[in-house]
N, C-alpha and C. Protein backbone atom coordinates (compact mmCIF):
# COMPACT_ATOMS: atom_id res chain seq x y z
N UNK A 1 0.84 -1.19 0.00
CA UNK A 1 0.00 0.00 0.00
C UNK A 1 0.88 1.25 0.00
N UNK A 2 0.23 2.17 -0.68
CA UNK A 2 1.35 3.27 -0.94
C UNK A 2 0.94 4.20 0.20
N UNK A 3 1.73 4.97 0.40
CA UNK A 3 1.47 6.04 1.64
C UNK A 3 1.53 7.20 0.50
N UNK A 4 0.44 7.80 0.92
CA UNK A 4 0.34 9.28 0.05
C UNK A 4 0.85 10.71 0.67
N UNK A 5 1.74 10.06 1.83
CA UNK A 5 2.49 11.12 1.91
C UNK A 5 3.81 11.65 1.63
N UNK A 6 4.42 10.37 0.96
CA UNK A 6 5.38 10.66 0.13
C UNK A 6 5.80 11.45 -1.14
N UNK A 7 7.26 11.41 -1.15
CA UNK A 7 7.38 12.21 -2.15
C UNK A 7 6.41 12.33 -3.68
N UNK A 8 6.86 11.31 -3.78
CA UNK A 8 6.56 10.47 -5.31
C UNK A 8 4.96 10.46 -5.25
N UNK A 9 4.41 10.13 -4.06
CA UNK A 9 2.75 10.25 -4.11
C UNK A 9 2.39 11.59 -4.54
N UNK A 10 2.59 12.76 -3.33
CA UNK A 10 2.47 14.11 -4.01
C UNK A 10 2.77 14.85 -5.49
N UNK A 11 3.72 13.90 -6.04
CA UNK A 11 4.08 14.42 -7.37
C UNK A 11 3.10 13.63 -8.26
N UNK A 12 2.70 12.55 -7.97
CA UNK A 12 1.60 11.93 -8.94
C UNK A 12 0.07 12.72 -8.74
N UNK A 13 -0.33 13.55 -7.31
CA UNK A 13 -1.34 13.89 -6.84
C UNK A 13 -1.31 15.35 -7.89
N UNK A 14 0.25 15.99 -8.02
CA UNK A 14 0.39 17.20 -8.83
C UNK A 14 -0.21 17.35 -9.98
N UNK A 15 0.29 15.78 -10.84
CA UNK A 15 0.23 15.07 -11.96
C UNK A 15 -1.32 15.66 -12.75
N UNK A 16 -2.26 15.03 -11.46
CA UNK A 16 -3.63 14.85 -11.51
C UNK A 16 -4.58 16.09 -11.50
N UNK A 17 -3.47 17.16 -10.64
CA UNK A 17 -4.55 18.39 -10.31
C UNK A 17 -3.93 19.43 -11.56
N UNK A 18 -2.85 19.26 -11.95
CA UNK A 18 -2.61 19.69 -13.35
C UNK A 18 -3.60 19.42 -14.59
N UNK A 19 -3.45 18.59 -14.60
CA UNK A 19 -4.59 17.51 -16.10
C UNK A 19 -6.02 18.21 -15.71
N UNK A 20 -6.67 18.26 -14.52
CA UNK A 20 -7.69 18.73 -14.69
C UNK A 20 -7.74 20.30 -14.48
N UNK A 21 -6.77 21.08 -13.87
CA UNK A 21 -7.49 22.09 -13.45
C UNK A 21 -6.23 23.37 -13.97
N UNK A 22 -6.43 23.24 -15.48
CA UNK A 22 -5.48 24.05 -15.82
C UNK A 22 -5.21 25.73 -15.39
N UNK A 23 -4.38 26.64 -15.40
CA UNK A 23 -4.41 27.94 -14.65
C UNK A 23 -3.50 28.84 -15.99
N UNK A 24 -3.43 29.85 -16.01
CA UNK A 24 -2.58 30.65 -16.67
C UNK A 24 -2.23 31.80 -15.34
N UNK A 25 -0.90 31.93 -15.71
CA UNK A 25 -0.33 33.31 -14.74
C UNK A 25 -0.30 33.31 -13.89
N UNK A 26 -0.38 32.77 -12.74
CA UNK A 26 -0.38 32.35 -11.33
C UNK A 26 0.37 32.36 -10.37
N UNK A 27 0.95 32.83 -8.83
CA UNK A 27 1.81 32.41 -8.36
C UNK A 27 1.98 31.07 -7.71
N UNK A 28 3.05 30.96 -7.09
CA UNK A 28 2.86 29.21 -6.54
C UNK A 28 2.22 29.51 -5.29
N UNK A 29 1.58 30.49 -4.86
CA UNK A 29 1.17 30.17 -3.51
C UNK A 29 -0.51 30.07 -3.98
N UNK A 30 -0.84 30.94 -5.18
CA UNK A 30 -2.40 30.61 -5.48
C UNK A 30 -2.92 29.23 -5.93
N UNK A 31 -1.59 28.86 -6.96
CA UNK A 31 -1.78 27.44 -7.10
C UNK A 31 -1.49 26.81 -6.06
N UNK A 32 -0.74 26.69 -5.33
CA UNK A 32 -0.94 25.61 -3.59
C UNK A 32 -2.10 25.72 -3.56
N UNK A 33 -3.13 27.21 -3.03
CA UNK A 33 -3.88 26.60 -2.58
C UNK A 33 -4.95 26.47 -2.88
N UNK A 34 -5.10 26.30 -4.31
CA UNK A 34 -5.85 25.29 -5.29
C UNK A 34 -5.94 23.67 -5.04
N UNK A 35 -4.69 23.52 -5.23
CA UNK A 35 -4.39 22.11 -4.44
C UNK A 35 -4.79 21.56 -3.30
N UNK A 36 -4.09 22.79 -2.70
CA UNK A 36 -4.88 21.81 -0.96
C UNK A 36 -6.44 22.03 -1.10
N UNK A 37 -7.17 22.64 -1.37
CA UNK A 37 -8.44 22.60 -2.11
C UNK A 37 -9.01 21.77 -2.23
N UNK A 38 -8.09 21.13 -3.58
CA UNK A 38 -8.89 20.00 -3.92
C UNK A 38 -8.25 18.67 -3.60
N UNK A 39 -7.19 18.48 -2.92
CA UNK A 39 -6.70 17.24 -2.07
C UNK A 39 -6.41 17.78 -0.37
N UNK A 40 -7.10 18.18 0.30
CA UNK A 40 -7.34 18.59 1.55
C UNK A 40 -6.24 17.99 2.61
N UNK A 41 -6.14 16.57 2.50
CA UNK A 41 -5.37 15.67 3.20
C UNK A 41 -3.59 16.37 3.06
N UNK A 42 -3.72 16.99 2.77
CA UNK A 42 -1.88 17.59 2.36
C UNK A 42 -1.78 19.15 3.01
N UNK A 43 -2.98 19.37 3.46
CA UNK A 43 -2.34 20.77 4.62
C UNK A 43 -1.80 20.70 5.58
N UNK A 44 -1.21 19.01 5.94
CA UNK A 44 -0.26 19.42 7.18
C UNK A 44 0.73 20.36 6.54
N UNK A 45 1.47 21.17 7.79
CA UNK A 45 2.65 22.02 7.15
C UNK A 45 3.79 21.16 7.56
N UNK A 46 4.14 20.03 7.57
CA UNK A 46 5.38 19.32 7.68
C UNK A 46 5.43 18.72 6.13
N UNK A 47 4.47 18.70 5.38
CA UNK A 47 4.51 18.13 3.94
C UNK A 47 4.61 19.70 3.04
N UNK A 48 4.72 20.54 3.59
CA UNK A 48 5.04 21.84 2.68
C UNK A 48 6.01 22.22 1.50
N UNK A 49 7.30 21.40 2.56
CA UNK A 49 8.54 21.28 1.32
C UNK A 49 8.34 19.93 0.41
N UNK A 50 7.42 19.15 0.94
CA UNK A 50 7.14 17.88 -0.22
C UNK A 50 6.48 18.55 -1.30
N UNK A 51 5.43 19.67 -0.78
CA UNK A 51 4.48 19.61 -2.00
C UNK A 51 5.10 20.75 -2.46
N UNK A 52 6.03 21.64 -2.50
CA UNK A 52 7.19 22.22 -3.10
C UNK A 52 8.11 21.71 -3.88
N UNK A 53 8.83 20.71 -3.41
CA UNK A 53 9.74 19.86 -4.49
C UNK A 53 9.24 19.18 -5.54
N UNK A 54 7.73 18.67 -5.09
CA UNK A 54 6.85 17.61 -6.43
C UNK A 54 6.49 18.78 -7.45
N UNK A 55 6.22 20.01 -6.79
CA UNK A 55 5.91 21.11 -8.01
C UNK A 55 7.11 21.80 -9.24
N UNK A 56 8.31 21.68 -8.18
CA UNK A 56 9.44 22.86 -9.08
C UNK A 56 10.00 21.26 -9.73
N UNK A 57 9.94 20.00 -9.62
CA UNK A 57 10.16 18.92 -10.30
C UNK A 57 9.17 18.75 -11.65
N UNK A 58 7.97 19.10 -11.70
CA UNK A 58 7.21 18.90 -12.64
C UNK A 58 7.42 20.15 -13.12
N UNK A 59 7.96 21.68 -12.94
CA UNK A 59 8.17 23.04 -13.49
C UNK A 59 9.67 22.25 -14.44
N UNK A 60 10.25 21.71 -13.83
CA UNK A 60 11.69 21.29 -14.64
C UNK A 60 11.28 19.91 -15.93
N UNK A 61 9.72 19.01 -15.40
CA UNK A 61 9.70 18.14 -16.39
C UNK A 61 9.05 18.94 -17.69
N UNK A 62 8.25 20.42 -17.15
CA UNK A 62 7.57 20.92 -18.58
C UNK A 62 5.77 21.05 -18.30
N UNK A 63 5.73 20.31 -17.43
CA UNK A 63 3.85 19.85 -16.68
C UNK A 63 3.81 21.56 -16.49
N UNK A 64 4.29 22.24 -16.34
CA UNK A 64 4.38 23.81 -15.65
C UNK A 64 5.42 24.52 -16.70
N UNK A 65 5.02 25.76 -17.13
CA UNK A 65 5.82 26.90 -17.79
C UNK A 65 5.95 28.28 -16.35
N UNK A 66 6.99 28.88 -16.41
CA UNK A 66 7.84 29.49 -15.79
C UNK A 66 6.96 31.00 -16.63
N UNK A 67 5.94 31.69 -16.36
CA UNK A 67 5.44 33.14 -17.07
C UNK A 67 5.91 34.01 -16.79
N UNK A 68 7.52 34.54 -16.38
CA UNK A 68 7.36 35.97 -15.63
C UNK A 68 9.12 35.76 -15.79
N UNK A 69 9.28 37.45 -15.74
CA UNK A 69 10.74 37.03 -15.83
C UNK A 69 11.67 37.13 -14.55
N UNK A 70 10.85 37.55 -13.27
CA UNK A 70 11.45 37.83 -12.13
C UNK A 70 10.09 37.13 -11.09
N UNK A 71 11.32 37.19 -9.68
CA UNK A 71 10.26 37.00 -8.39
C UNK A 71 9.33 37.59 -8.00
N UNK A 72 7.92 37.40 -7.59
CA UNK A 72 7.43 35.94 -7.61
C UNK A 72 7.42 35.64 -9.21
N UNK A 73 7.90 34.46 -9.00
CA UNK A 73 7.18 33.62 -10.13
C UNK A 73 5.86 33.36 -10.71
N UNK A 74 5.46 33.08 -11.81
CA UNK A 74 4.39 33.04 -12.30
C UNK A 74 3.97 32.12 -13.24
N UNK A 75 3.31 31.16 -13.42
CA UNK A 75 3.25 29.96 -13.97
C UNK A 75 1.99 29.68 -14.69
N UNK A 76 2.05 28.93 -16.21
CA UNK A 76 0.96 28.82 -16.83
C UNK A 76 1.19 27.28 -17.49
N UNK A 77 0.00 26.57 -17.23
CA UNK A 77 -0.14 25.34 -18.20
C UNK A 77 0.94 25.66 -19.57
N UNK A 78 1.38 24.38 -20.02
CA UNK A 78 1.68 24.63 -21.49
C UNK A 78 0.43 24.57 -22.51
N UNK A 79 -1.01 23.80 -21.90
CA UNK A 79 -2.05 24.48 -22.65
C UNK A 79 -2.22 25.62 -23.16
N UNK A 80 -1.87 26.23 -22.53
CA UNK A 80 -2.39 28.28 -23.06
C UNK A 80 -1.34 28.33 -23.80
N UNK A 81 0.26 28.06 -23.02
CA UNK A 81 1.36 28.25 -24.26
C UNK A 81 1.31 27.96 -25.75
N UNK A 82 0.70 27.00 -25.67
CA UNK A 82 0.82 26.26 -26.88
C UNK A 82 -0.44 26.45 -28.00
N UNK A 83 -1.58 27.16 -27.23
CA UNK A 83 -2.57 27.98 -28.19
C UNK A 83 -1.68 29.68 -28.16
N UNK A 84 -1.24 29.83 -27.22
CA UNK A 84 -0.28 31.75 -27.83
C UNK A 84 0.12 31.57 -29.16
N UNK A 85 1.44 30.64 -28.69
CA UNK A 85 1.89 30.20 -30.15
C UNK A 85 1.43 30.31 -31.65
N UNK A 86 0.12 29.28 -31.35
CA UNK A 86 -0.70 28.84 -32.26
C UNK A 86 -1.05 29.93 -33.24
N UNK A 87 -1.54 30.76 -32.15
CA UNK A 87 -2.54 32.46 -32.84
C UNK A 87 -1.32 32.94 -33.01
N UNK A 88 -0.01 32.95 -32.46
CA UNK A 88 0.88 33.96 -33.00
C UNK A 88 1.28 33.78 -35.22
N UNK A 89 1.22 32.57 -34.96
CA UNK A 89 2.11 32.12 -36.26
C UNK A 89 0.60 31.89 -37.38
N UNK A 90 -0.32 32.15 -36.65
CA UNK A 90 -1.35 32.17 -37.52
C UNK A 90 -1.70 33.40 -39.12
């Protein structure tokens, strides 16, 4: 049985709240707490830096685009990216 408070759980839980609940422009603290939102069980604050590392890990696999060119950060699905694009070269 898997424990969902692991690393690797939280990054599959990321996985999931990505796919459905896409965002444009965002910081990471609005998207957190989107998340804890909609997976409730992860507001302890001892899992804070878990659900931090499963996020800037999926920002480095591409699941997340980097919108802004300074701190805070600002983050958009590659959905929207990839319709900008679209209309740009149109």
């Amino acid at each position: 049985m898997e424990n969902i408070f692991e690393y690797q759980s939280i990054k599959g839980y990321w996985v999931a709240f990505l796919l459905s609940s896409p965002f444009k422009y965002l910081k990471f603290k609005e998207i957190k707490e989107s998340f804890l939102y909609a997976y409730p069980q992860f507001r302890e604050k001892s899992l804070n830096n878990k659900i931090y590392r499963a996020f800037r890990a999926l920002v480095a696999e591409g699941h997340v685009i980097i919108d802004s060119g300074g701190y805070p950060y600002r983050y958009t699905c590659p959905m929207y990216c990839v319709g900008y694009e679209l209309k740009g070269h149109s």
